[in-house]
N, C-alpha and C. Protein backbone atom coordinates (compact mmCIF):
# COMPACT_ATOMS: atom_id res chain seq x y z
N UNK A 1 -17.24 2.57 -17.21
CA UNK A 1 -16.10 2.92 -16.40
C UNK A 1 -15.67 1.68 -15.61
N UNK A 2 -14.53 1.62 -15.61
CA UNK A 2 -13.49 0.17 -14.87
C UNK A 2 -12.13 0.54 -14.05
N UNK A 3 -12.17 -0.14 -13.34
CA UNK A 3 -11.11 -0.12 -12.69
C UNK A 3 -9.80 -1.10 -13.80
N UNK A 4 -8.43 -0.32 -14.12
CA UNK A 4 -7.79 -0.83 -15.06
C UNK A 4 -7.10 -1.38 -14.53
N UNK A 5 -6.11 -1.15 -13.55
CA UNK A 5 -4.87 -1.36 -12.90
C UNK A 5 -5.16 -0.64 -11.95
N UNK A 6 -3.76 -1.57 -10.06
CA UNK A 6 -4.23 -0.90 -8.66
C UNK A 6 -2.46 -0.75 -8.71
N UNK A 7 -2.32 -0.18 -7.64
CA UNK A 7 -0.98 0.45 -7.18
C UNK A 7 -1.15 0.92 -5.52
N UNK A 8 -0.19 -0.02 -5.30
CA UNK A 8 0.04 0.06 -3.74
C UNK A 8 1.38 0.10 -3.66
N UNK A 9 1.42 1.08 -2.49
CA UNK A 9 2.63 1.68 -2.09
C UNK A 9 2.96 1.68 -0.21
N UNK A 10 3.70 1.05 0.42
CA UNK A 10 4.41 0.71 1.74
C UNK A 10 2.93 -0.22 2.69
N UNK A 11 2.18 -0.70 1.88
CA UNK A 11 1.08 -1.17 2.75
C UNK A 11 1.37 -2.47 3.41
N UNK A 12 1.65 -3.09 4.52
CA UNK A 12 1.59 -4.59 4.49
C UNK A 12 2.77 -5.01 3.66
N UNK A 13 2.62 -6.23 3.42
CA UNK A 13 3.83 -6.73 2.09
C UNK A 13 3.74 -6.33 1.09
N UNK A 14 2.85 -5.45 1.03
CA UNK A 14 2.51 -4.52 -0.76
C UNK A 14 3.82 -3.38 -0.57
N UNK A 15 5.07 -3.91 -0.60
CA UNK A 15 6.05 -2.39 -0.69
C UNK A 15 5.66 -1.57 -1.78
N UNK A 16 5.71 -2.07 -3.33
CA UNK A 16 5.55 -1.51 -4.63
C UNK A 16 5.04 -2.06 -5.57
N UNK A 17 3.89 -2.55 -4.76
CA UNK A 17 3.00 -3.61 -6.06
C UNK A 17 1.41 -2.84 -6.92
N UNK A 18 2.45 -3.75 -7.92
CA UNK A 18 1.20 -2.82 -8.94
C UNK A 18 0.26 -4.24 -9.65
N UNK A 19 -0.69 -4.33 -10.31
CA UNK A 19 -1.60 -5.20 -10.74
C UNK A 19 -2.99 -4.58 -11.94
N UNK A 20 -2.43 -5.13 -13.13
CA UNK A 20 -3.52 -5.41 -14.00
C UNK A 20 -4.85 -5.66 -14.08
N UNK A 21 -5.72 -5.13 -14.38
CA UNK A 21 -7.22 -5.83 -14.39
C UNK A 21 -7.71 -6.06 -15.55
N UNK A 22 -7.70 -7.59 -15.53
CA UNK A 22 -8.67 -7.87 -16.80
C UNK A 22 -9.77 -7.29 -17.10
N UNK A 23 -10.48 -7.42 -18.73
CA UNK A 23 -11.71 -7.01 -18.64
C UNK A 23 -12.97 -7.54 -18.26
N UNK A 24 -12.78 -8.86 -17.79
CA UNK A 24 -13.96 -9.63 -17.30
C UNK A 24 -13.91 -10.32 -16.22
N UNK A 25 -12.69 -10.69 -15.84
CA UNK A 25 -12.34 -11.16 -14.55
C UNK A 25 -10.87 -10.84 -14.17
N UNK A 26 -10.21 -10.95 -13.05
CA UNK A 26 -8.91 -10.99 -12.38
C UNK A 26 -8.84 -11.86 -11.42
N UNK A 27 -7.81 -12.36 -11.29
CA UNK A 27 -7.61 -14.18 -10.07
C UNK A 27 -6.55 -12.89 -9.25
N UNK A 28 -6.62 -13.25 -8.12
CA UNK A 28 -5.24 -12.75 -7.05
C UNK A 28 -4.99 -14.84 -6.48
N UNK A 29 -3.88 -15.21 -6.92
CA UNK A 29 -3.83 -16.42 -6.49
C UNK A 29 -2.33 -16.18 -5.81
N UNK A 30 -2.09 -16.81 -4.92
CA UNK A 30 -0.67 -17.20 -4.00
C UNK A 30 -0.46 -17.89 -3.36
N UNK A 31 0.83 -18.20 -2.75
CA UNK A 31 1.04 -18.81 -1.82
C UNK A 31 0.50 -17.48 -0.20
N UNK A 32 0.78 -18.34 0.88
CA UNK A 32 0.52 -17.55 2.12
C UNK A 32 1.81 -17.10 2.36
N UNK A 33 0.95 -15.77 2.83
CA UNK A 33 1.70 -14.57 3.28
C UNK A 33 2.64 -13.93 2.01
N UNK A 34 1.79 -13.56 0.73
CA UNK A 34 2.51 -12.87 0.08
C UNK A 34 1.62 -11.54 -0.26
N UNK A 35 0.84 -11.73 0.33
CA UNK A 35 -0.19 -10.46 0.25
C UNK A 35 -1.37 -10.61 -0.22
N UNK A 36 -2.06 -11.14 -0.52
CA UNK A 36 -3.39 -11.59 -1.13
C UNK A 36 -4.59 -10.46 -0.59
N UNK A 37 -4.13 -10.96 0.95
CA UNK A 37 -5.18 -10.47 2.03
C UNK A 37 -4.92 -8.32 2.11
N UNK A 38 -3.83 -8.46 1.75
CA UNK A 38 -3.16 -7.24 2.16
C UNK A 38 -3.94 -6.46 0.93
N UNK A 39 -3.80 -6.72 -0.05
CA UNK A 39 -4.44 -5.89 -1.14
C UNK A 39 -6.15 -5.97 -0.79
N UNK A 40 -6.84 -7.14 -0.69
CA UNK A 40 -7.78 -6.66 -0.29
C UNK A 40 -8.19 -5.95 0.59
N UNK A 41 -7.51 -5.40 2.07
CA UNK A 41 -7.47 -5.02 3.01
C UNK A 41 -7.00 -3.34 2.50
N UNK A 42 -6.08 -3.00 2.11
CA UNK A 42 -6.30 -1.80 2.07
C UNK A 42 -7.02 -1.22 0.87
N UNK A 43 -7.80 -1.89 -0.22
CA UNK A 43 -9.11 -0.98 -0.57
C UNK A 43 -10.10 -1.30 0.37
N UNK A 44 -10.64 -1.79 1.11
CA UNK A 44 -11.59 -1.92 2.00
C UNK A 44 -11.25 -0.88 2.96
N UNK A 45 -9.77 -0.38 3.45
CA UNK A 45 -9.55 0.74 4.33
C UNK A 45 -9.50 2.09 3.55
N UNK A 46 -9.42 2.23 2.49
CA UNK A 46 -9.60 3.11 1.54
C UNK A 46 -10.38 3.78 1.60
N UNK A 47 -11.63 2.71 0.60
CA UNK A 47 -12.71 3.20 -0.22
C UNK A 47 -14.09 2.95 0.90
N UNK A 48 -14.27 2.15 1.96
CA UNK A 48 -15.02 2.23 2.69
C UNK A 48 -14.79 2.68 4.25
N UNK A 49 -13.65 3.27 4.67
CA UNK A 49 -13.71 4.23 5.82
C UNK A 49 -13.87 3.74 6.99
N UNK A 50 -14.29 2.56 6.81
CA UNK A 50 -15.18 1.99 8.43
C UNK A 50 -13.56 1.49 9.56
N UNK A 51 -12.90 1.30 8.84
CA UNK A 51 -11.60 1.12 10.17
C UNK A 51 -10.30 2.15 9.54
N UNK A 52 -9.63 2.53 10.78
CA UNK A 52 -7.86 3.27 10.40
C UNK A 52 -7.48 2.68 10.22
N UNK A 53 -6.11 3.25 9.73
CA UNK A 53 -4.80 2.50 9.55
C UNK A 53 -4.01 2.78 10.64
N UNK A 54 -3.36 1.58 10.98
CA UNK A 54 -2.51 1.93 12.13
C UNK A 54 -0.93 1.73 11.70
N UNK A 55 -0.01 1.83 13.14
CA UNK A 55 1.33 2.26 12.37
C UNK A 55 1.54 0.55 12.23
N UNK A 56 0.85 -0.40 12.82
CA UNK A 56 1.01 -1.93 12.02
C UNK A 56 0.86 -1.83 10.75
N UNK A 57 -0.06 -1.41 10.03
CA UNK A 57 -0.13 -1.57 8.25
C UNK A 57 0.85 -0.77 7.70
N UNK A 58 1.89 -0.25 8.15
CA UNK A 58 3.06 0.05 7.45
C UNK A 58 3.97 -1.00 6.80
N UNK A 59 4.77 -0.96 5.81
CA UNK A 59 5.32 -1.75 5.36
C UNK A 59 6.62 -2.39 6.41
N UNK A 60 7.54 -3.16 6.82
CA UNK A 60 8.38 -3.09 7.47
C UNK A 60 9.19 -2.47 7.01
N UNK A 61 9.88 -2.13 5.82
CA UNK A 61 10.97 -1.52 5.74
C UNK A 61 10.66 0.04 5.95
N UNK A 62 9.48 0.66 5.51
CA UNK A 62 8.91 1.56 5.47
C UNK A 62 9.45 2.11 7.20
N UNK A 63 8.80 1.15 7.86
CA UNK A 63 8.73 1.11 9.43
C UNK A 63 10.23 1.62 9.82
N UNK A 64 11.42 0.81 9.58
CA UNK A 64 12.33 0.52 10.20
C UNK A 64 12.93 2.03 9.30
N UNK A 65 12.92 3.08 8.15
CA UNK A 65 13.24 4.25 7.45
C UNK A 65 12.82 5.01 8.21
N UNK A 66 11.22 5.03 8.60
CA UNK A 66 10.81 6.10 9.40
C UNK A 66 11.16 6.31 10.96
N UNK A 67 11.72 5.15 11.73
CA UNK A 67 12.06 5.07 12.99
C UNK A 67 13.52 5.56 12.85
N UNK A 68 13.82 5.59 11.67
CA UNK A 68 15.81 5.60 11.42
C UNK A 68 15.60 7.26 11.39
N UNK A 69 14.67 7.98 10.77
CA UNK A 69 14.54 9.31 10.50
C UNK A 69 14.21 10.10 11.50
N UNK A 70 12.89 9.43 12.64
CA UNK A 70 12.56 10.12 13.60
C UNK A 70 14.04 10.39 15.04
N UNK A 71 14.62 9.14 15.17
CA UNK A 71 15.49 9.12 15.57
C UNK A 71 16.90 9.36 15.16
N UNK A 72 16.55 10.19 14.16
CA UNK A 72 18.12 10.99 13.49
C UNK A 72 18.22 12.44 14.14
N UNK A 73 19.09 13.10 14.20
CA UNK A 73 18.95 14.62 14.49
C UNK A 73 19.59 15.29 13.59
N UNK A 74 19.57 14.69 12.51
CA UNK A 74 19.70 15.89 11.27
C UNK A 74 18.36 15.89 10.61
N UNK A 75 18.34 17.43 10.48
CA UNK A 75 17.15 17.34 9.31
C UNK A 75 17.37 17.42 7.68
N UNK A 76 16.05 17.23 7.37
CA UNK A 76 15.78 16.70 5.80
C UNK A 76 16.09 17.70 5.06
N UNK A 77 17.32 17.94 3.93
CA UNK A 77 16.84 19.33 3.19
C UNK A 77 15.44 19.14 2.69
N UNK A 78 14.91 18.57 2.15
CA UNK A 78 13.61 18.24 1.40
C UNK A 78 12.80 17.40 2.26
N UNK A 79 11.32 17.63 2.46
CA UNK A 79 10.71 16.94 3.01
C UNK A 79 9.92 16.41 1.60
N UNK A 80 9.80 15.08 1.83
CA UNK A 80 9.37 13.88 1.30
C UNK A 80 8.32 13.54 1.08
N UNK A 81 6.83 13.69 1.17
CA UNK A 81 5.62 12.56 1.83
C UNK A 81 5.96 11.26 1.87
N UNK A 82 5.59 10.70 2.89
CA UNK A 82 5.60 9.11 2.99
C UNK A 82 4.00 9.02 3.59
N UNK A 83 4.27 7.63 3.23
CA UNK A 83 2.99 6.80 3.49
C UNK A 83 2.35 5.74 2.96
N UNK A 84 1.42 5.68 3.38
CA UNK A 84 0.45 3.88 2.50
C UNK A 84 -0.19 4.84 1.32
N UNK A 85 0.01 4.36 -0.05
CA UNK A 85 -0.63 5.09 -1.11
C UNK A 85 -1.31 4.31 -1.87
N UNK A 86 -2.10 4.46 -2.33
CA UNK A 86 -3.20 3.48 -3.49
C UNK A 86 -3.53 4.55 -4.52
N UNK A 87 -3.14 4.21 -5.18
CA UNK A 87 -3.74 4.62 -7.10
C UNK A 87 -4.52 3.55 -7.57
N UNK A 88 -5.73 4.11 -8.27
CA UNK A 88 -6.93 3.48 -8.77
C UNK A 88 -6.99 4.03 -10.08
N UNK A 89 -6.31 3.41 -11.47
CA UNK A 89 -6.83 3.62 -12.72
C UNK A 89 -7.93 3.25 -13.20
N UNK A 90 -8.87 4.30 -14.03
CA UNK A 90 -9.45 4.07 -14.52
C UNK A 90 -9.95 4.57 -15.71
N UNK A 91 -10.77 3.87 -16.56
CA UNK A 91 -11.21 3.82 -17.93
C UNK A 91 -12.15 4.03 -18.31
């Protein structure tokens, strides 16, 4: 069993990033501040529990939708879920 591919959703600079896993190794290489840290950071908030998420690890745009919504006074016909999401394929 392997982890195939990750999927992150409004985390940090992870708005909608998804990522491949090789079968023997995977590189995360970048420049700074494109998320490197961010993907490692929320499986570590995930899968080991030991710290929250706060409303900082929201994405910014994420941030600036949900402040536009709380401070609207119409409501939603449909409510939505939002949030930081991680999908973990596996094989």
């Amino acid at each position: 069993m392997k982890i195939s591919k990750i999927k992150v959703e409004n985390y940090r600079l992870l708005k909608d990033f998804s990522i491949d896993l090789q079968e023997e190794l995977s590189l995360v290489i970048g420049k700074n501040n494109t998320g490197k840290t961010s993907l490692l950071s929320v499986l570590d908030k995930f899968l080991n529990e030991k710290e929250r998420f706060s409303y900082d690890d929201f994405n910014i745009e994420f941030k600036n939708e949900f402040e536009k919504s709380v401070n609207s006074s119409d409501e939603p016909e449909d409510f939505m879920p939002k949030g930081i999401k991680l999908q973990l394929f596996i094989e």
